[in-house]
Structure formats: structure tokens, C-alpha cells
N, C-alpha and C. Protein backbone atom coordinates (compact mmCIF):
# COMPACT_ATOMS: atom_id res chain seq x y z
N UNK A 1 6.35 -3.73 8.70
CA UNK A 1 5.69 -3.46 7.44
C UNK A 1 6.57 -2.55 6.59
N UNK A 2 6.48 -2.52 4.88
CA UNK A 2 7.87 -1.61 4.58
C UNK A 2 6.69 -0.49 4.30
N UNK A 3 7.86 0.53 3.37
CA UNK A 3 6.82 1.83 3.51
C UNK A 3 6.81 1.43 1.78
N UNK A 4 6.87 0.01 0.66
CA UNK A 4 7.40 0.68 -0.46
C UNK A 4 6.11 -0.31 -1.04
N UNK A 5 5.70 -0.31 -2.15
CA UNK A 5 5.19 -1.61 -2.53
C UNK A 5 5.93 -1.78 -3.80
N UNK A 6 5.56 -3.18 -4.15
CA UNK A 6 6.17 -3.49 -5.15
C UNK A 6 5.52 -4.84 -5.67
N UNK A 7 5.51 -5.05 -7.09
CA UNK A 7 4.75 -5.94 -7.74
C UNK A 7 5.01 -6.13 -8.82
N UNK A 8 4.76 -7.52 -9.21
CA UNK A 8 5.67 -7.74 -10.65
C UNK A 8 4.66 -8.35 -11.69
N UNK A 9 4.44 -7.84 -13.10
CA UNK A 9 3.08 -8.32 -13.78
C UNK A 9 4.35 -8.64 -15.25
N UNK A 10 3.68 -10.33 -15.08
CA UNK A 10 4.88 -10.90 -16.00
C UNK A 10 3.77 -11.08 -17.15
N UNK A 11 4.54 -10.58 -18.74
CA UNK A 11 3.99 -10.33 -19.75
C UNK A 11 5.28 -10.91 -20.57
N UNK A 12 5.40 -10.79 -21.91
CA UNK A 12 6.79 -11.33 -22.72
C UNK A 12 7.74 -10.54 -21.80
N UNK A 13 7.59 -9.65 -21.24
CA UNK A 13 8.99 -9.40 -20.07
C UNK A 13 8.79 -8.96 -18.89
N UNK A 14 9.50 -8.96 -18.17
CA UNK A 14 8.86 -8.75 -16.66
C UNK A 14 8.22 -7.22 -16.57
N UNK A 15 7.22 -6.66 -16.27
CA UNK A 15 6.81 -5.15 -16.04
C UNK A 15 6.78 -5.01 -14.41
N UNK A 16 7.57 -4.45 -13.68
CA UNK A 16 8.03 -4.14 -12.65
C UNK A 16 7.09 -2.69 -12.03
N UNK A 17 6.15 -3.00 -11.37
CA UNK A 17 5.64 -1.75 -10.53
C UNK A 17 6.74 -1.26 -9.49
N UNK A 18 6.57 -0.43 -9.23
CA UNK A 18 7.05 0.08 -7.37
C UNK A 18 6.68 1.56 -7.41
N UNK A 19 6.45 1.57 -6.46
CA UNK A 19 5.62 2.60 -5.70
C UNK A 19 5.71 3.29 -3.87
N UNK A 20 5.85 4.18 -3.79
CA UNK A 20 6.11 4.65 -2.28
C UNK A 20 4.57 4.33 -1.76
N UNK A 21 4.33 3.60 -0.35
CA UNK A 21 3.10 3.86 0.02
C UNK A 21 2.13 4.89 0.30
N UNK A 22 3.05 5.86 0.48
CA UNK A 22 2.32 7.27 1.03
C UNK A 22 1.74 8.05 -0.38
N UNK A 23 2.69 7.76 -1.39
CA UNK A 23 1.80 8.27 -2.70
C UNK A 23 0.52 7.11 -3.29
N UNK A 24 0.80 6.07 -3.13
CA UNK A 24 -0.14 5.48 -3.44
C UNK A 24 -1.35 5.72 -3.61
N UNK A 25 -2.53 5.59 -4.75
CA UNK A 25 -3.85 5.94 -4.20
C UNK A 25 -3.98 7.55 -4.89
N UNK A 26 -3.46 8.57 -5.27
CA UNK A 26 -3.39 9.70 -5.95
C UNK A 26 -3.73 9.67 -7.42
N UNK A 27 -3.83 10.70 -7.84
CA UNK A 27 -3.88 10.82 -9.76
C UNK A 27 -2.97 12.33 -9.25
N UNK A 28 -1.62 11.95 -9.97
CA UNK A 28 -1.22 13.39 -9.97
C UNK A 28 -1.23 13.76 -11.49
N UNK A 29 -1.43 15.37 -11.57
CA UNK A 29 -1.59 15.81 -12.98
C UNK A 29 -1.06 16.72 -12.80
N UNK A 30 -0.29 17.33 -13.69
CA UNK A 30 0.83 18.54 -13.84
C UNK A 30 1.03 18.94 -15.46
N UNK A 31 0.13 19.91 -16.23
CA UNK A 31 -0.11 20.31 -17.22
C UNK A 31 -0.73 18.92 -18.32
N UNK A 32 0.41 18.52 -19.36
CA UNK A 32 0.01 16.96 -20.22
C UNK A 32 0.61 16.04 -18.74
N UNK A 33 1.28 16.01 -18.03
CA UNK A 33 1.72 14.77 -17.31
C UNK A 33 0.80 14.42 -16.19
N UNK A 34 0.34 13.16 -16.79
CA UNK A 34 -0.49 12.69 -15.33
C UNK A 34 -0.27 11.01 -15.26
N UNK A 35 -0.30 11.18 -13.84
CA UNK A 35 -0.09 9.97 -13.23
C UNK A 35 -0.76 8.85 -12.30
N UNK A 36 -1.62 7.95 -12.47
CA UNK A 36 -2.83 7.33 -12.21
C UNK A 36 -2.16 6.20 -11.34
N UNK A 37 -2.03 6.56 -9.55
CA UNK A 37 -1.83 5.47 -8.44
C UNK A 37 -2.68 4.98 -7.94
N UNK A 38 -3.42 4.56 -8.50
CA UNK A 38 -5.19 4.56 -7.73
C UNK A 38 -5.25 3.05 -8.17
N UNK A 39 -5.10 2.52 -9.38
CA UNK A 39 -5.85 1.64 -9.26
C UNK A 39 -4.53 0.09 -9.49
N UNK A 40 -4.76 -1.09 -9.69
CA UNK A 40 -4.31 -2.20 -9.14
C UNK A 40 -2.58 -2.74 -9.77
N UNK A 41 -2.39 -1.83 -10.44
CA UNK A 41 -0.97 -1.84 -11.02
C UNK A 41 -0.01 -1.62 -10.19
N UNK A 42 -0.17 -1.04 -9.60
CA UNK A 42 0.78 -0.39 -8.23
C UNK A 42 0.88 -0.93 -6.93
N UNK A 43 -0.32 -1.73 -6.56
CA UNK A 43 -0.59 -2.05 -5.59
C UNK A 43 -0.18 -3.85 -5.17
N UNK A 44 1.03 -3.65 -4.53
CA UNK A 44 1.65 -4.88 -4.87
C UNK A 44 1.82 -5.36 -2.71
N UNK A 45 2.89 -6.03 -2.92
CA UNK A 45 3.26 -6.13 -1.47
C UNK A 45 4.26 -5.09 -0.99
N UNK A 46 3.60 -5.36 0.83
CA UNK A 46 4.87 -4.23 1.15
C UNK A 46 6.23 -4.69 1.32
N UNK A 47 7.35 -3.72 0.89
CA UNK A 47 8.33 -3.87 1.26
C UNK A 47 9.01 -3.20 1.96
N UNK A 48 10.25 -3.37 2.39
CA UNK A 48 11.40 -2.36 3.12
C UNK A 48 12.40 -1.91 1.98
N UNK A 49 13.15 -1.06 2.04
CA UNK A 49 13.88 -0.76 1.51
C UNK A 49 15.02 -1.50 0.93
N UNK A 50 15.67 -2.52 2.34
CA UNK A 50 16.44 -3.61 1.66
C UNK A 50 15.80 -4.52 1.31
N UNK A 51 14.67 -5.41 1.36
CA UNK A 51 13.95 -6.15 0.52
C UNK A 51 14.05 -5.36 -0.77
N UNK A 52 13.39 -4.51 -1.03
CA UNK A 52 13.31 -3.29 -2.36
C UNK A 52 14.52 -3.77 -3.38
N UNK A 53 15.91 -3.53 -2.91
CA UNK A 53 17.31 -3.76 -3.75
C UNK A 53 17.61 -5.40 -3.81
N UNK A 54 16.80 -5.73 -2.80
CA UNK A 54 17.43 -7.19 -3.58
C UNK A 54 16.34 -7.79 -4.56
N UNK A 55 14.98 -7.32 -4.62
CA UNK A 55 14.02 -7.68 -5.89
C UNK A 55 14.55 -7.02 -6.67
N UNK A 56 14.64 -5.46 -6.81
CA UNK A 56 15.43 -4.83 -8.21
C UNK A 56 16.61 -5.67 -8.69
N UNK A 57 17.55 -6.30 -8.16
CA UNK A 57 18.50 -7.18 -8.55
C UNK A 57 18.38 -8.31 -9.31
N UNK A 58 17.28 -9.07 -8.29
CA UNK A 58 16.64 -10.34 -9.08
C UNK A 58 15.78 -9.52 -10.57
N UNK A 59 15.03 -8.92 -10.64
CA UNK A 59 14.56 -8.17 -11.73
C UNK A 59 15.56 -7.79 -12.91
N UNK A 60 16.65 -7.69 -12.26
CA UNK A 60 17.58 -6.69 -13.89
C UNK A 60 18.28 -8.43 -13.92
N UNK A 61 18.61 -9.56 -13.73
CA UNK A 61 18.51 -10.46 -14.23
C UNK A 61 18.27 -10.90 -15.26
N UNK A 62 16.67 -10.35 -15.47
CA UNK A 62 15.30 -10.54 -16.44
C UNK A 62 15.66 -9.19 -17.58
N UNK A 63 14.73 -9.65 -18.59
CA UNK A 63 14.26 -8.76 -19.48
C UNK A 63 13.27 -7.95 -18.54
N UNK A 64 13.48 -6.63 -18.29
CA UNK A 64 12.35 -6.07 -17.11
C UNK A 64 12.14 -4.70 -17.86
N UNK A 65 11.27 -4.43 -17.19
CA UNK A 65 10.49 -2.41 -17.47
C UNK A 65 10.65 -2.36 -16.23
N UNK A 66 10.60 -1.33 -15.03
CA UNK A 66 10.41 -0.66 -14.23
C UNK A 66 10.03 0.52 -13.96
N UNK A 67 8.83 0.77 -13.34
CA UNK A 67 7.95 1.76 -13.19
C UNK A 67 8.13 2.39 -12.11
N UNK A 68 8.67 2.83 -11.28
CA UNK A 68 9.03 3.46 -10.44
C UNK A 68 8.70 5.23 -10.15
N UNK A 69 7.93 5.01 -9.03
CA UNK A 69 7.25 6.09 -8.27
C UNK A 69 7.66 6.83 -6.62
N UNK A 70 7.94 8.01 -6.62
CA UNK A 70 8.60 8.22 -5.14
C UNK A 70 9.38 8.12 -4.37
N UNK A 71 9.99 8.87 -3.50
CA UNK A 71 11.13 9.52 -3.38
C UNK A 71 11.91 8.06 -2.26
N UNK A 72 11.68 7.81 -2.31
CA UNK A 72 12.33 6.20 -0.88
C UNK A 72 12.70 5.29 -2.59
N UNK A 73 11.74 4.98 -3.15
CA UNK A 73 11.69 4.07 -5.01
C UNK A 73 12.71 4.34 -5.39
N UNK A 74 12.75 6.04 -5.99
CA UNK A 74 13.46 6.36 -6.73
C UNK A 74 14.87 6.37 -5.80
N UNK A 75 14.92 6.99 -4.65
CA UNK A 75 16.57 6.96 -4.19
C UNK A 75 17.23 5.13 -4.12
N UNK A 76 16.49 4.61 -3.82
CA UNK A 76 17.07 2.84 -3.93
C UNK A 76 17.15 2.78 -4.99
N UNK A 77 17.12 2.95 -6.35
CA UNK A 77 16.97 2.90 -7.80
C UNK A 77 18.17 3.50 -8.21
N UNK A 78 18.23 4.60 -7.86
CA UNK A 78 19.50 5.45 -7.83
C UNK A 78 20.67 4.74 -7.12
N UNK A 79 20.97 4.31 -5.97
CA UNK A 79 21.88 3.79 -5.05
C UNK A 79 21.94 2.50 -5.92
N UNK A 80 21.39 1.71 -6.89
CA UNK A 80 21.57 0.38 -7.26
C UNK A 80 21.74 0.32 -8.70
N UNK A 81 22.23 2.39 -9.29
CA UNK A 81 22.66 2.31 -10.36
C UNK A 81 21.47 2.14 -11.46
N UNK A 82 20.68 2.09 -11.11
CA UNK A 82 19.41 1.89 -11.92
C UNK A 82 18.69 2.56 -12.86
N UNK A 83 18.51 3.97 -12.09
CA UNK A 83 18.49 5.15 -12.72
C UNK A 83 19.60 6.36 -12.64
N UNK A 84 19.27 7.14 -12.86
CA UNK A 84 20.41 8.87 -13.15
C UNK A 84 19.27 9.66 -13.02
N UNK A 85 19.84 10.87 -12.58
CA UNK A 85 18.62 12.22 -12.25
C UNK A 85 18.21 12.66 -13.53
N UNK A 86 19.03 12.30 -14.47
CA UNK A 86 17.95 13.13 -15.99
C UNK A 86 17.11 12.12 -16.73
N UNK A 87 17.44 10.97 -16.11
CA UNK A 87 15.98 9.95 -16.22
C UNK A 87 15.02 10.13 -15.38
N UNK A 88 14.48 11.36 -14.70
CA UNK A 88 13.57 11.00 -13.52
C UNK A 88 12.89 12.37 -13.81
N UNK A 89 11.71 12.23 -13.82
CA UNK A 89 10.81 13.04 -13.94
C UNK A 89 9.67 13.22 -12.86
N UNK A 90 9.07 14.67 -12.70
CA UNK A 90 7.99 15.03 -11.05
C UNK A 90 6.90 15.25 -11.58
N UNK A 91 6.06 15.00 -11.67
CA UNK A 91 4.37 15.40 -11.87
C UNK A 91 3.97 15.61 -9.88
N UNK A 92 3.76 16.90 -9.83
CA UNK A 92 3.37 17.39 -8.42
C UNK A 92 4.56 17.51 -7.63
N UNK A 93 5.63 17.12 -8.22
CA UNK A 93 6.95 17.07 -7.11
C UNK A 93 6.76 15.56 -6.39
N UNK A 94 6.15 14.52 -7.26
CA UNK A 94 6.94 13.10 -7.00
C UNK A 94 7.65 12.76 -8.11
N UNK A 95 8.92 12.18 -7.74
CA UNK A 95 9.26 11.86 -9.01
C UNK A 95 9.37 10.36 -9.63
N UNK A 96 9.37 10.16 -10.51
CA UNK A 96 8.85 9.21 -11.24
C UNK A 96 9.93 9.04 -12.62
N UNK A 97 10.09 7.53 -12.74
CA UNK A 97 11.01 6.73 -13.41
C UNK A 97 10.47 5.61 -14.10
N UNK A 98 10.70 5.53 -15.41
CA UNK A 98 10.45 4.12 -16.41
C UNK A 98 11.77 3.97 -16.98
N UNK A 99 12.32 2.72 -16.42
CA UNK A 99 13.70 2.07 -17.02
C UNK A 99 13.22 0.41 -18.08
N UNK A 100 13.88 0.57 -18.77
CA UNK A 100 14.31 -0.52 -19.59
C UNK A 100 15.32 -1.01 -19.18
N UNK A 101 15.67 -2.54 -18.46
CA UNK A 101 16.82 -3.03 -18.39
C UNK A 101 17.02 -3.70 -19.49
């Protein structure tokens, strides 16, 4: 079973969930920043980590968004060039990423 989920909600461009499982299911709030894992946006299939980089791949293909939540998310995101640390933001000390490819 992986520890990551991931799910893809196709609109005029692909909108890319992913999410760590262990945060899943939370509302984190940290002054204006809050972050709502609770309900069905997030909640995709599980993956592994290398499953994880080869959907992000097939994804930047596409016109994509990526929503990206938690620390396993965000370091594969990072390792695949995806994001940079001053794109990444923590509400509670998870951190959290929205890319435009």
C-alpha cells in the first residue's frame, strides 16, 4: 500500500491533488492560512513514492495545477524539479505547494 494519495480531477486542465496519508483527514489553520484535508479532493488512490514521480511526469506533459500536501509529496516534487523551497509553504508545520506547470 503507498503512504501518498493522489488523484487527478480533469477540468479545462488537469487539477492534480496529492496528499501524504498521514495528514489526510485534518483542517490545519495557522493565523489567515488554512487548509481543508477532510473532504473528497484529496482523497485519491494510494501510492508509493515511485509510482508518485512517474504520475507527476505523465501530469507535467499536460496543462496541470498541482496541489501538493506533505513532507514524502513535497520531497518527490522537489527531487523531480517541480517545486523550490520558496514555493512551499507550512500551515502547522506541513508544508504545502500549488504549482502551475
Amino acid at each position: 500500500m503507498g503512504e501518498i494519495l493522489f488523484k487527478i480531477h480533469k477540468s479545462y486542465r488537469l487539477v492534480v491533488a496529492i496528499c501524504d496519508k498521514d495528514v489526510y483527514g485534518r483542517i490545519l489553520s495557522e493565523g489567515i492560512k488554512q487548509l481543508d484535508l477532510t473532504g473528497p479532493f484529496f482523497q485519491g488512490d494510494e501510492v508509493d513514492e515511485v509510482e508518485l514521480k512517474e504520475k507527476i511526469i505523465d501530469c507535467t506533459k499536460e496543462d496541470a495545477t498541482f496541489n501538493i500536501v506533505g513532507e514524502k509529496s513535497i520531497r518527490v516534487a522537489k527531487d523531480l524539479g517541480l517545486i523550490k523551497d520558496e514555493g512551499i509553504i507550512e500551515v502547522e508545520g506541513v508544508p504545502f505547494a500549488l504549482v502551475l506547470s
